[in-house]
C-alpha atoms as a PDB file:
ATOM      1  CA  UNK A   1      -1.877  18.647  34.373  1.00  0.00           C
ATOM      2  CA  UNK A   2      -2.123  20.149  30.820  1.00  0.00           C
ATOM      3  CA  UNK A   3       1.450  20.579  30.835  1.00  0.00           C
ATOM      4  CA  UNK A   4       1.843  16.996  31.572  1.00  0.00           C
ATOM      5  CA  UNK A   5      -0.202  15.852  28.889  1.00  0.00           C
ATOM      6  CA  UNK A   6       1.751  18.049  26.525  1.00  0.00           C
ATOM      7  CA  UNK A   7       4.827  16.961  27.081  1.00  0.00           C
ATOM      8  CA  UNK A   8       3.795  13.140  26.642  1.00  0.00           C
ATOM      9  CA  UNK A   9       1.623  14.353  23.749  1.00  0.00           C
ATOM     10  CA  UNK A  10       4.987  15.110  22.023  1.00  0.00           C
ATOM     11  CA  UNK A  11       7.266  12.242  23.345  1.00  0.00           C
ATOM     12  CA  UNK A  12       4.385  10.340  21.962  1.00  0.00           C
ATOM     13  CA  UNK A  13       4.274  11.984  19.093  1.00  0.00           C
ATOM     14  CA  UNK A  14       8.140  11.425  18.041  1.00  0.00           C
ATOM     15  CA  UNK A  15       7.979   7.895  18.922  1.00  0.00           C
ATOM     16  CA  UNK A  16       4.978   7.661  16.464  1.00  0.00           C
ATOM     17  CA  UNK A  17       7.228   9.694  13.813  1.00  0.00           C
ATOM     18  CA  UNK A  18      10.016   6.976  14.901  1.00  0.00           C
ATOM     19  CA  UNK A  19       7.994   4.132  14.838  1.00  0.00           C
ATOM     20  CA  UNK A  20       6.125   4.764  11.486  1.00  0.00           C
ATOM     21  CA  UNK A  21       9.320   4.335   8.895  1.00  0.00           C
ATOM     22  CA  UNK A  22      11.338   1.507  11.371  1.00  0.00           C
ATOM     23  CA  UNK A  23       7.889  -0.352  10.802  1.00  0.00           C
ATOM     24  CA  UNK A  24       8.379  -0.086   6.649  1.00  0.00           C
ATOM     25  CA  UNK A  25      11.870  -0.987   6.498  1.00  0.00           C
ATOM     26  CA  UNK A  26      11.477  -4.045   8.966  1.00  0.00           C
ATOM     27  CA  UNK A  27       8.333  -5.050   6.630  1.00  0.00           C
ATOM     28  CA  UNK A  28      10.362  -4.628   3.694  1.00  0.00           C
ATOM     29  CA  UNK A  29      13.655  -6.591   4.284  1.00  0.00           C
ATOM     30  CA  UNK A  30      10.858  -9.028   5.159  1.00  0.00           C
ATOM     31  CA  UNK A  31      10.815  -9.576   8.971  1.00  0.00           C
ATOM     32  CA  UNK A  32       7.848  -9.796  10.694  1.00  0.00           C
ATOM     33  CA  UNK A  33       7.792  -6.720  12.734  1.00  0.00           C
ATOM     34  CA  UNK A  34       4.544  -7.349  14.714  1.00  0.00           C
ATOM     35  CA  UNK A  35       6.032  -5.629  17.805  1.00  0.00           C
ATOM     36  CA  UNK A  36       6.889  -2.645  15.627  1.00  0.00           C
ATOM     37  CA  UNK A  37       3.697  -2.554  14.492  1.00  0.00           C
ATOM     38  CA  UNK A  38       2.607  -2.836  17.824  1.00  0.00           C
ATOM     39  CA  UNK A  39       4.427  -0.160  19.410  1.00  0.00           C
ATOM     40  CA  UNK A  40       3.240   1.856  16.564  1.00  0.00           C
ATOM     41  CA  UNK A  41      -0.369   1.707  16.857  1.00  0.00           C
ATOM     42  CA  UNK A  42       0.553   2.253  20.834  1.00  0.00           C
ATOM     43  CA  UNK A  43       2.265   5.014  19.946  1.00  0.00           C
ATOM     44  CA  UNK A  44      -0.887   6.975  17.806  1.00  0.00           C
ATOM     45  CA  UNK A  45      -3.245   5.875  19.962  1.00  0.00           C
ATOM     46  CA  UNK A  46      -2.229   7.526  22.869  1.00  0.00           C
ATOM     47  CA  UNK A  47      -1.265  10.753  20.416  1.00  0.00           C
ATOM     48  CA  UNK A  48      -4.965  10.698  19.412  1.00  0.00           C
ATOM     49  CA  UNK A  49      -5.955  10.150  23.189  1.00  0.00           C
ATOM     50  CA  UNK A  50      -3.773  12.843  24.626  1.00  0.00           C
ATOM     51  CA  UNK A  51      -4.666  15.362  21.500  1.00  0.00           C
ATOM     52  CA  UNK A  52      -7.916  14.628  22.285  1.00  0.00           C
ATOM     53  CA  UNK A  53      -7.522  15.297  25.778  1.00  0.00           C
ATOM     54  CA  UNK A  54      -5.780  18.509  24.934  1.00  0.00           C
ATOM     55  CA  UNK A  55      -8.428  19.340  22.310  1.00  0.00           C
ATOM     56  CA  UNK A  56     -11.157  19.954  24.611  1.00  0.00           C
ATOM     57  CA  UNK A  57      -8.698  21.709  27.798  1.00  0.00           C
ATOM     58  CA  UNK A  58      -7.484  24.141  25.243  1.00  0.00           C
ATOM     59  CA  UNK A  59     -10.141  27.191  24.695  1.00  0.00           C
ATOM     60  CA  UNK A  60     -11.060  26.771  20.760  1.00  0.00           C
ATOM     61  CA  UNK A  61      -9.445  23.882  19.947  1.00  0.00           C
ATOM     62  CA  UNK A  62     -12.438  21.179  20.465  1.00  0.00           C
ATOM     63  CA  UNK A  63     -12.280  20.912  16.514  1.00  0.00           C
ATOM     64  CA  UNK A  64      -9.604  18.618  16.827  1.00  0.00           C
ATOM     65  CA  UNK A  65     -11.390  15.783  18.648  1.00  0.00           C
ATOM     66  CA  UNK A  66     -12.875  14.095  15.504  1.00  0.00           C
ATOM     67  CA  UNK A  67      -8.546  14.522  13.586  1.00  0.00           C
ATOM     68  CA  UNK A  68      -7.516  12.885  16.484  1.00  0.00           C
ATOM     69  CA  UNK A  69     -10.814   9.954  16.286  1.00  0.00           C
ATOM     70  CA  UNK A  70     -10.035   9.811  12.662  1.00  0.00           C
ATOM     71  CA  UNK A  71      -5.859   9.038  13.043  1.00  0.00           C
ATOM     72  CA  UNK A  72      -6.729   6.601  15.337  1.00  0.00           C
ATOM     73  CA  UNK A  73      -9.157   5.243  13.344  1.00  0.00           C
ATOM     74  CA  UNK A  74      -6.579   5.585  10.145  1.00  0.00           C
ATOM     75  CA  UNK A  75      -3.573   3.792  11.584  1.00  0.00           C
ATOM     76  CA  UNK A  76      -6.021   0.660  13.413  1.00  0.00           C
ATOM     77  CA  UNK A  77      -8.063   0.201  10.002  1.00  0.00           C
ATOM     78  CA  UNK A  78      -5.001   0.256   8.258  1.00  0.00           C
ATOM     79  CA  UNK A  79      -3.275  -2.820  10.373  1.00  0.00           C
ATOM     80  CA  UNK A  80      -6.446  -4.330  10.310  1.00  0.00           C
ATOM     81  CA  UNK A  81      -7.141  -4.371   6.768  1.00  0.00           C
ATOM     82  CA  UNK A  82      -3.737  -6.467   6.171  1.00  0.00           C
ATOM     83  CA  UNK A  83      -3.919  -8.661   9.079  1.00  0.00           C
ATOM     84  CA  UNK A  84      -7.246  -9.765   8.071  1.00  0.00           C
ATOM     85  CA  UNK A  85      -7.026 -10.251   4.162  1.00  0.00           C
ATOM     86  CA  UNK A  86      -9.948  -7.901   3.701  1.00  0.00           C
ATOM     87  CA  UNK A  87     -10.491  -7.135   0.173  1.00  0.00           C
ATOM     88  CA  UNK A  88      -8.139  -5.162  -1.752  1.00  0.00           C
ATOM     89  CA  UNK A  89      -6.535  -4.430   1.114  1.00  0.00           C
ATOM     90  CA  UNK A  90      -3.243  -4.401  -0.824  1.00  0.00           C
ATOM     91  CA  UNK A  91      -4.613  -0.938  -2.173  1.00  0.00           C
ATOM     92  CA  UNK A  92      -6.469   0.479   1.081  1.00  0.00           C
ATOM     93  CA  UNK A  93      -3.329  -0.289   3.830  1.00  0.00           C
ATOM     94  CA  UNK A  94      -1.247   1.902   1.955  1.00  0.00           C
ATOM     95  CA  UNK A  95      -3.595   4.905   2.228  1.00  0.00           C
ATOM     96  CA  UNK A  96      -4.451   4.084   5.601  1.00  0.00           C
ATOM     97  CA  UNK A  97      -1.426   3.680   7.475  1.00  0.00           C
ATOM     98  CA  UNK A  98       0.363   6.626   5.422  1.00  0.00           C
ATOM     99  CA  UNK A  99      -2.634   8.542   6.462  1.00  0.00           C
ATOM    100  CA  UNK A 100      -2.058   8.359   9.730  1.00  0.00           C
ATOM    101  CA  UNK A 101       1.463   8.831   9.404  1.00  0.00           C
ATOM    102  CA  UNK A 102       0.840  11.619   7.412  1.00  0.00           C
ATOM    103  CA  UNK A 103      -1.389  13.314  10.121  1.00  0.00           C
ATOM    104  CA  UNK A 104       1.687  12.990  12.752  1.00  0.00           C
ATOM    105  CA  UNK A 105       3.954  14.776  10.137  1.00  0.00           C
ATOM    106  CA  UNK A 106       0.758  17.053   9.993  1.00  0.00           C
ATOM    107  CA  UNK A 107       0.557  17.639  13.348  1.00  0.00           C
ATOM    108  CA  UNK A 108       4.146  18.209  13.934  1.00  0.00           C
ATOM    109  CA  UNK A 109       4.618  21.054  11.237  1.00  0.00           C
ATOM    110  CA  UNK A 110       1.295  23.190  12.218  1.00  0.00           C
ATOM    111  CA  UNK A 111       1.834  22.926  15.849  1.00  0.00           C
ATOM    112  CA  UNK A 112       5.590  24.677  14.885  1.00  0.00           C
ATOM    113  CA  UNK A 113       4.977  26.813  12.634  1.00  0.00           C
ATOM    114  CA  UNK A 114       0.977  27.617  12.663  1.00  0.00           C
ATOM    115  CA  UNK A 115       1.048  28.130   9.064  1.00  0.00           C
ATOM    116  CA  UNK A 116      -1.999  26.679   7.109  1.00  0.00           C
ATOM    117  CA  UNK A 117      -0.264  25.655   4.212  1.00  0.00           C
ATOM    118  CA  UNK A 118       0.841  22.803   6.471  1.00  0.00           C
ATOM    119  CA  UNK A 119      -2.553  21.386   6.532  1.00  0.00           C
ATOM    120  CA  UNK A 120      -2.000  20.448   2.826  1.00  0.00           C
ATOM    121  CA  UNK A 121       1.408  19.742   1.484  1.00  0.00           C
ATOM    122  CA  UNK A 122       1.683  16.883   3.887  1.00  0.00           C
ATOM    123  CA  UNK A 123      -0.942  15.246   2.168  1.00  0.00           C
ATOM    124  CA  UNK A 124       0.040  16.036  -0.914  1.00  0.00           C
ATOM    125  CA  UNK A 125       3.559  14.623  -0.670  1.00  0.00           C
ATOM    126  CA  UNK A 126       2.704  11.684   1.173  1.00  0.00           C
ATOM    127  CA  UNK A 127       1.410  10.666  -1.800  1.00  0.00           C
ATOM    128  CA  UNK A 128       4.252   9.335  -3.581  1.00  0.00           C
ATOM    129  CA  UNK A 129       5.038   6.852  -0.861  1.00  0.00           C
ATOM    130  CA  UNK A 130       1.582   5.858  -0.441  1.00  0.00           C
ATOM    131  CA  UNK A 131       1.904   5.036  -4.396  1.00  0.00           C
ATOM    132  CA  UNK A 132       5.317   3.282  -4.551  1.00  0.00           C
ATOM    133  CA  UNK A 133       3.465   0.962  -1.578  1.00  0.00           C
ATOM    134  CA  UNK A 134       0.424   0.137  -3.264  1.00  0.00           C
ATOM    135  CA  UNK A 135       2.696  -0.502  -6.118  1.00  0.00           C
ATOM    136  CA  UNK A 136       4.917  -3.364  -3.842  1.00  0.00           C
ATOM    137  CA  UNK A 137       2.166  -4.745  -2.471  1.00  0.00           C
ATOM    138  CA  UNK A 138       0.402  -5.181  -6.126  1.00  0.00           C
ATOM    139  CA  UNK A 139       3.347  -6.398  -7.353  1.00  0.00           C
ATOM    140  CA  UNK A 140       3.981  -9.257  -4.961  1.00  0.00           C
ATOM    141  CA  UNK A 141       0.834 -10.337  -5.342  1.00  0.00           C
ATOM    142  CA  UNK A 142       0.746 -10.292  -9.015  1.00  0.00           C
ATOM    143  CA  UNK A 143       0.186 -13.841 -10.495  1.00  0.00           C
ATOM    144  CA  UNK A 144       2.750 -15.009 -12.316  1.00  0.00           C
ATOM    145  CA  UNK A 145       2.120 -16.092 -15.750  1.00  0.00           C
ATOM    146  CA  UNK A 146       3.278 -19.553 -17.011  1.00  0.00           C
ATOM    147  CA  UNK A 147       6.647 -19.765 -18.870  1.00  0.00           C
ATOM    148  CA  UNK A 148       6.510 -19.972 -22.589  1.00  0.00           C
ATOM    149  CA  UNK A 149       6.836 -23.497 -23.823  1.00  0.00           C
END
C-alpha cells in the first residue's frame, strides 16, 4: 500500500510542478484559467494528503504532517485571498501561492538528494518571482493619475 501511495505521491507531485507555472502564464496572457487553477489546488492537495499519509507510515518521518497541513494551507489561502478581494491581497497571493510552489520544488530536491541545504535555497530563490508578482499585481492596480492639462 505504501508503495502505492508513493508512486501517486510523485505523479502528484509533477503534475503540481506542471500545473504551478501553466497556471502563471495562462493568468498572465490574461485568460481566465480557473480550471488550471483548479487542477492545481487538486493537484497539492492530494500531495499534502498522500505526504501526510506517508508521513506517519514512514518510521521518523511524522514531522512532516504539519509541511504537508501548511502547503495545503499555502496554496488554498493563496487562491482564496484573490478570489475574494481580501485586503492587500495583491501583496499576500504572491507569497502564498509561490509558497506552496516553492515547497513542491522543496520537496522534490530533498527527497533526491537528502541534502539540507535544499531546505533553504528554494526559499531563497523563489523569492525573485514572488517579487516580480507582487510587483504586476501592484502595478495593475495602480491608479492612474489624471493627464496634465
Amino acid at each position: 500500500m505504501r508503495g502505492t501511495v508513493l508512486s501517486l505521491h510523485v505523479l502528484l507531485g509533477t503534475a503540481g510542478l506542471l500545473l504551478g507555472p501553466a497556471w502563471l502564464v495562462a493568468r498572465r496572457r490574461g485568460l481566465p484559467a480557473r480550471g488550471l487553477a483548479g487542477a492545481y489546488q487538486a493537484a497539492v492537495g492530494s500531495v499534502a494528503l498522500s505526504a501526510g499519509f506517508l508521513a506517519v507510515t514512514g518510521p521518523g518521518l511524522t514531522w512532516l504532517v504539519p509541511v504537508a497541513v501548511a502547503t495545503e494551507a499555502l496554496a488554498v489561502t493563496g487562491a482564496l485571498a484573490r478570489r475574494r478581494s481580501w485586503s492587500g491581497w495583491r501583496s499576500w497571493q504572491p507569497h502564498l501561492l509561490g509558497g506552496s510552489y516553492i515547497a513542491l520544488v522543496t520537496g522534490v530536491l530533498i527527497a533526491e538528494t537528502g541534502n539540507p541545504v535544499f531546505w533553504l535555497i528554494p526559499a531563497l530563490v523563489g523569492q525573485v518571482p514572488i517579487a516580480v508578482a507582487k510587483r504586476r499585481l501592484h502595478a495593475v492596480a495602480a491608479p492612474t493619475a489624471p493627464a496634465p492639462a
